[in-house]
N, C-alpha and C. Protein backbone atom coordinates (compact mmCIF):
# COMPACT_ATOMS: atom_id res chain seq x y z
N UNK A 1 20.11 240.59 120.06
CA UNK A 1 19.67 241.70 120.89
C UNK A 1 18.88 241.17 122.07
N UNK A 2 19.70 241.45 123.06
CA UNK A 2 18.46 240.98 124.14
C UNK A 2 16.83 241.89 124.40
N UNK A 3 16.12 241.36 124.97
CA UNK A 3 14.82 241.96 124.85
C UNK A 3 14.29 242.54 126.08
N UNK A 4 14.18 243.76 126.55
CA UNK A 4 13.49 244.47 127.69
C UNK A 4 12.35 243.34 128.27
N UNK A 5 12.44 243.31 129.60
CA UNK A 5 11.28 242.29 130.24
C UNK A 5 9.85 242.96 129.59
N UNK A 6 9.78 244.47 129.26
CA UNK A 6 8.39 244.94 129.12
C UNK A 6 8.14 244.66 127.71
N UNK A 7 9.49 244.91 126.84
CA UNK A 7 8.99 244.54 125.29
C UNK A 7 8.37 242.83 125.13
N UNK A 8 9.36 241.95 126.21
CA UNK A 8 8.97 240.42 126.19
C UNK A 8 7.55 240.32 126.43
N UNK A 9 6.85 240.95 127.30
CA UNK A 9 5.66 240.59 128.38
C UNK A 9 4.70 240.96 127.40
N UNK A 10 4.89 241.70 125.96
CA UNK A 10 3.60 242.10 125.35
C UNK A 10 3.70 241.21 124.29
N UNK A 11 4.52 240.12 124.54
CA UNK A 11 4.05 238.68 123.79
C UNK A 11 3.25 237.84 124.68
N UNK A 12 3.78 237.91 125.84
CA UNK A 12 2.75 236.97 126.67
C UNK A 12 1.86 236.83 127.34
N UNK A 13 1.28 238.05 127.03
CA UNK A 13 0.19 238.67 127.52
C UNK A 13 -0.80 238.92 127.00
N UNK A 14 -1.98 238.50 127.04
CA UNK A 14 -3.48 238.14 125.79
C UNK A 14 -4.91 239.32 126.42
N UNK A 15 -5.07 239.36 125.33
CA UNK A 15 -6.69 240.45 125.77
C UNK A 15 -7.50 239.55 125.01
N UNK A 16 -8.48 239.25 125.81
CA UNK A 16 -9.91 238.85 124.86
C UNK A 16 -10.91 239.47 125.11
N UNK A 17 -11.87 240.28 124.08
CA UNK A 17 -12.37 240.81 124.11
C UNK A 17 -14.21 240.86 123.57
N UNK A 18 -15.10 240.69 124.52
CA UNK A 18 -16.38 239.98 124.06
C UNK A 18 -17.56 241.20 123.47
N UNK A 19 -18.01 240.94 122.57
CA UNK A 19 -19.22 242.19 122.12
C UNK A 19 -20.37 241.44 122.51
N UNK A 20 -21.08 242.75 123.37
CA UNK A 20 -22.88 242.52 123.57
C UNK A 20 -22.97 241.02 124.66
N UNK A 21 -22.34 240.77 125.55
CA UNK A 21 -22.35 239.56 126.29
C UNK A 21 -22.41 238.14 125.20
N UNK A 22 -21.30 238.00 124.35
CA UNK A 22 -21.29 236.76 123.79
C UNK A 22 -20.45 235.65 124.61
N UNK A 23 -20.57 234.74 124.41
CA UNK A 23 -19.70 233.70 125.50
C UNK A 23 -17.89 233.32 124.66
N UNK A 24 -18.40 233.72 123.08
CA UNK A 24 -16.93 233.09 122.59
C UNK A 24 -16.42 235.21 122.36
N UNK A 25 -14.86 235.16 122.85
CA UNK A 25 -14.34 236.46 122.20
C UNK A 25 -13.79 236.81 121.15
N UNK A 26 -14.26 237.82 120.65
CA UNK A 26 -13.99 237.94 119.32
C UNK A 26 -12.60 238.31 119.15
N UNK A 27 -12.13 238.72 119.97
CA UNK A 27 -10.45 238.93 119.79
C UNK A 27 -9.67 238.50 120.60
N UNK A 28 -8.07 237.68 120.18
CA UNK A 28 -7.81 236.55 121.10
C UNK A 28 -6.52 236.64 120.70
N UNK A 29 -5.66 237.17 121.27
CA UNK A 29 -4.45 237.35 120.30
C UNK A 29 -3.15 238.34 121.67
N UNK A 30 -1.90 237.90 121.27
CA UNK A 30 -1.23 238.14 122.60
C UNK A 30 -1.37 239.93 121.64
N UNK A 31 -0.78 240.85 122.98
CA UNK A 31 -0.59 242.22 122.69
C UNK A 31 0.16 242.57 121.72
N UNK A 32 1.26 241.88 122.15
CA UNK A 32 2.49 242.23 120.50
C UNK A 32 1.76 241.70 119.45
N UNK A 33 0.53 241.04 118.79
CA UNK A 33 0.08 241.02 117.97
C UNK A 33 -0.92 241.61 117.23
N UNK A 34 -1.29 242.15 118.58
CA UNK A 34 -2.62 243.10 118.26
C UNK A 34 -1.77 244.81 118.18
N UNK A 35 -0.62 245.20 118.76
CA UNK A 35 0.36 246.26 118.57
C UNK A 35 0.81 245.79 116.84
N UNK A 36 1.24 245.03 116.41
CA UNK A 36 2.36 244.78 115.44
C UNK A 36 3.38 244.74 115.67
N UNK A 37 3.81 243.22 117.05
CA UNK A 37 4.97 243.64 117.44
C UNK A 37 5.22 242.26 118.18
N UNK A 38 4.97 240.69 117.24
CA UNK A 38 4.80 239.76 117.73
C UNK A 38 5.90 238.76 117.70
N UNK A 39 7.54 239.62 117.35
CA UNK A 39 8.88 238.93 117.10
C UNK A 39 9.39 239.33 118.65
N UNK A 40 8.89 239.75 119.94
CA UNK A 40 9.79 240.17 120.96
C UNK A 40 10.63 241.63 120.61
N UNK A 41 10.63 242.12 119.96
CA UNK A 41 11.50 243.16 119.13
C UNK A 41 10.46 244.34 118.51
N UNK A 42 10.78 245.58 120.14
CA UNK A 42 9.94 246.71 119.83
C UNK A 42 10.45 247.39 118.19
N UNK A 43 9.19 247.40 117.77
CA UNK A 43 9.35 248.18 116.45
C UNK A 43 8.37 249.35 116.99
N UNK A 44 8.71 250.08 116.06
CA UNK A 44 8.09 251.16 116.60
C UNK A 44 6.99 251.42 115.07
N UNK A 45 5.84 252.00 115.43
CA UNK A 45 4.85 252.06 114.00
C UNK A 45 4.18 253.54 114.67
N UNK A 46 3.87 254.21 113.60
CA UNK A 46 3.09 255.05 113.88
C UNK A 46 1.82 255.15 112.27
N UNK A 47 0.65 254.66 112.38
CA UNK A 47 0.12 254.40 111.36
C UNK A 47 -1.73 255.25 111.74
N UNK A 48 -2.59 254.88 110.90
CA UNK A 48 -3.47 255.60 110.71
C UNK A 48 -4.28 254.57 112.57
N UNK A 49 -4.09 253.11 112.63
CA UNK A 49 -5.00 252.60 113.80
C UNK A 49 -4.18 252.24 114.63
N UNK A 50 -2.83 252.21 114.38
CA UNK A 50 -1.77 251.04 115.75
C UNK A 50 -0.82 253.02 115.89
N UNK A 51 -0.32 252.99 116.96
CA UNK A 51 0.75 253.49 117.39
C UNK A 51 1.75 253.14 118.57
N UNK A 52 2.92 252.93 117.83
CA UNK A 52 3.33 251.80 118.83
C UNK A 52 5.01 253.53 119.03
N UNK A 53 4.51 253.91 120.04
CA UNK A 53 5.73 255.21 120.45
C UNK A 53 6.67 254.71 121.13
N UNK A 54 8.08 255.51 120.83
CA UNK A 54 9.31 255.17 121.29
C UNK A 54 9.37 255.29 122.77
N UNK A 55 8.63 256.00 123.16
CA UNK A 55 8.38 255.98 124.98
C UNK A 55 7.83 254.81 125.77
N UNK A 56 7.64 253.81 124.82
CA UNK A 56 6.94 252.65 124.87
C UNK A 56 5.37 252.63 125.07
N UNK A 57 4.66 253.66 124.61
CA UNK A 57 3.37 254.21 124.81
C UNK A 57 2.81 253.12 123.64
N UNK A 58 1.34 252.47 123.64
CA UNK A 58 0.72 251.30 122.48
C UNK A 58 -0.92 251.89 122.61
N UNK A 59 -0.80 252.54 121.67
CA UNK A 59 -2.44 253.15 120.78
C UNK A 59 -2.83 252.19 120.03
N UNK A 60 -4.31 251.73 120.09
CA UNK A 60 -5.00 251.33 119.22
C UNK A 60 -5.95 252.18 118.67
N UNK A 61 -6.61 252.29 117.43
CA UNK A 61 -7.68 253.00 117.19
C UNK A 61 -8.66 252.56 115.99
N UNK A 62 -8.76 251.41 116.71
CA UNK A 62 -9.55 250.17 115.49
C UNK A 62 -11.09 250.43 115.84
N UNK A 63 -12.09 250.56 115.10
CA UNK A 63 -12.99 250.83 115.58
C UNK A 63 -13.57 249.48 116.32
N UNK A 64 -14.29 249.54 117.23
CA UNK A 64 -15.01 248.09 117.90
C UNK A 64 -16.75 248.00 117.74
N UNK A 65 -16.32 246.87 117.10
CA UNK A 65 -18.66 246.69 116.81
C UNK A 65 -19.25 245.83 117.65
N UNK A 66 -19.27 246.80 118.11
CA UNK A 66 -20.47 246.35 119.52
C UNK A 66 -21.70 247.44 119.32
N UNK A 67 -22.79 246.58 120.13
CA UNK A 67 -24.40 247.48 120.34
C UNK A 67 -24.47 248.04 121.83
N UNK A 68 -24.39 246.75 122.54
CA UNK A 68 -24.79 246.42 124.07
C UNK A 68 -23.20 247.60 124.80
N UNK A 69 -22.53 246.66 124.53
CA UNK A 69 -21.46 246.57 125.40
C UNK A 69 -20.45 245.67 125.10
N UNK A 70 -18.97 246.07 125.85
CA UNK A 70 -17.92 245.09 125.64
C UNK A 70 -17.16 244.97 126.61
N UNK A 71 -16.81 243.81 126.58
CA UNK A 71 -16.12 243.14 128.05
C UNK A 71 -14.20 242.85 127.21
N UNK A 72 -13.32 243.44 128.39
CA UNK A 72 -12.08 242.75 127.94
C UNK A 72 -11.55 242.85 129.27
N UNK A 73 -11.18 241.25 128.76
CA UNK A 73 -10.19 240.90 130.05
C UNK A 73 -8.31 240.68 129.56
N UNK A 74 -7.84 241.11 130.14
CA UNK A 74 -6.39 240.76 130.01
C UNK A 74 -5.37 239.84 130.63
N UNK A 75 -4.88 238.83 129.97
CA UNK A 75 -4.11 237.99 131.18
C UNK A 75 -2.99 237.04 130.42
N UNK A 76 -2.90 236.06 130.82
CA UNK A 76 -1.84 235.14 130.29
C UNK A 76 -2.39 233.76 129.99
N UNK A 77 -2.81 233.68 129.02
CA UNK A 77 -3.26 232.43 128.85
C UNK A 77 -2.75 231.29 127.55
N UNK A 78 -1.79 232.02 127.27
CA UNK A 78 -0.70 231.75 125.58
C UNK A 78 -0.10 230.45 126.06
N UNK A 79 -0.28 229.48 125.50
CA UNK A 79 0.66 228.32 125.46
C UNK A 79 2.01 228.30 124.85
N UNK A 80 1.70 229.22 123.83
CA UNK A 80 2.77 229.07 122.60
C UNK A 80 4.05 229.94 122.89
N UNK A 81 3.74 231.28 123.90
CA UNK A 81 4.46 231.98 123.90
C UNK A 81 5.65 232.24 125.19
């Protein structure tokens, strides 16, 4: 099956995400992994924290523990992928 450029790009594409101004991020992981969706191959989930919709719409609803504040940056920084 070939793979939509947009389903591909949410492998290679990383969020890291920092709580309360820490220097290391606590979450580091390309999008299709943090979706459930890290084979190139939209699956579709609809669950109690991920929703991954056939319109290609990607819900998270994980709670985040932070006090201060949280910083996320998004970009490409995957070697692997």
């Amino acid at each position: 099956m070939e793979v939509p450029h947009s389903v591909g790009a949410i492998g290679r594409t990383q969020p890291r995400i920092y709580w309360d101004g820490e220097p290391e991020s606590a979450v580091d992981l390309s999008l299709g992994e943090f979706f459930c969706n890290a084979r190139n191959e939209l699956a579709l989930l609809d669950s109690e924290m991920i929703v991954v919709a056939p319109a290609g719409g990607l819900n998270s609803y994980w709670p985040m523990p932070f006090r201060g504040g949280a910083r996320m940056i998004i970009g490409r920084w995957l070697s692997h992928a």
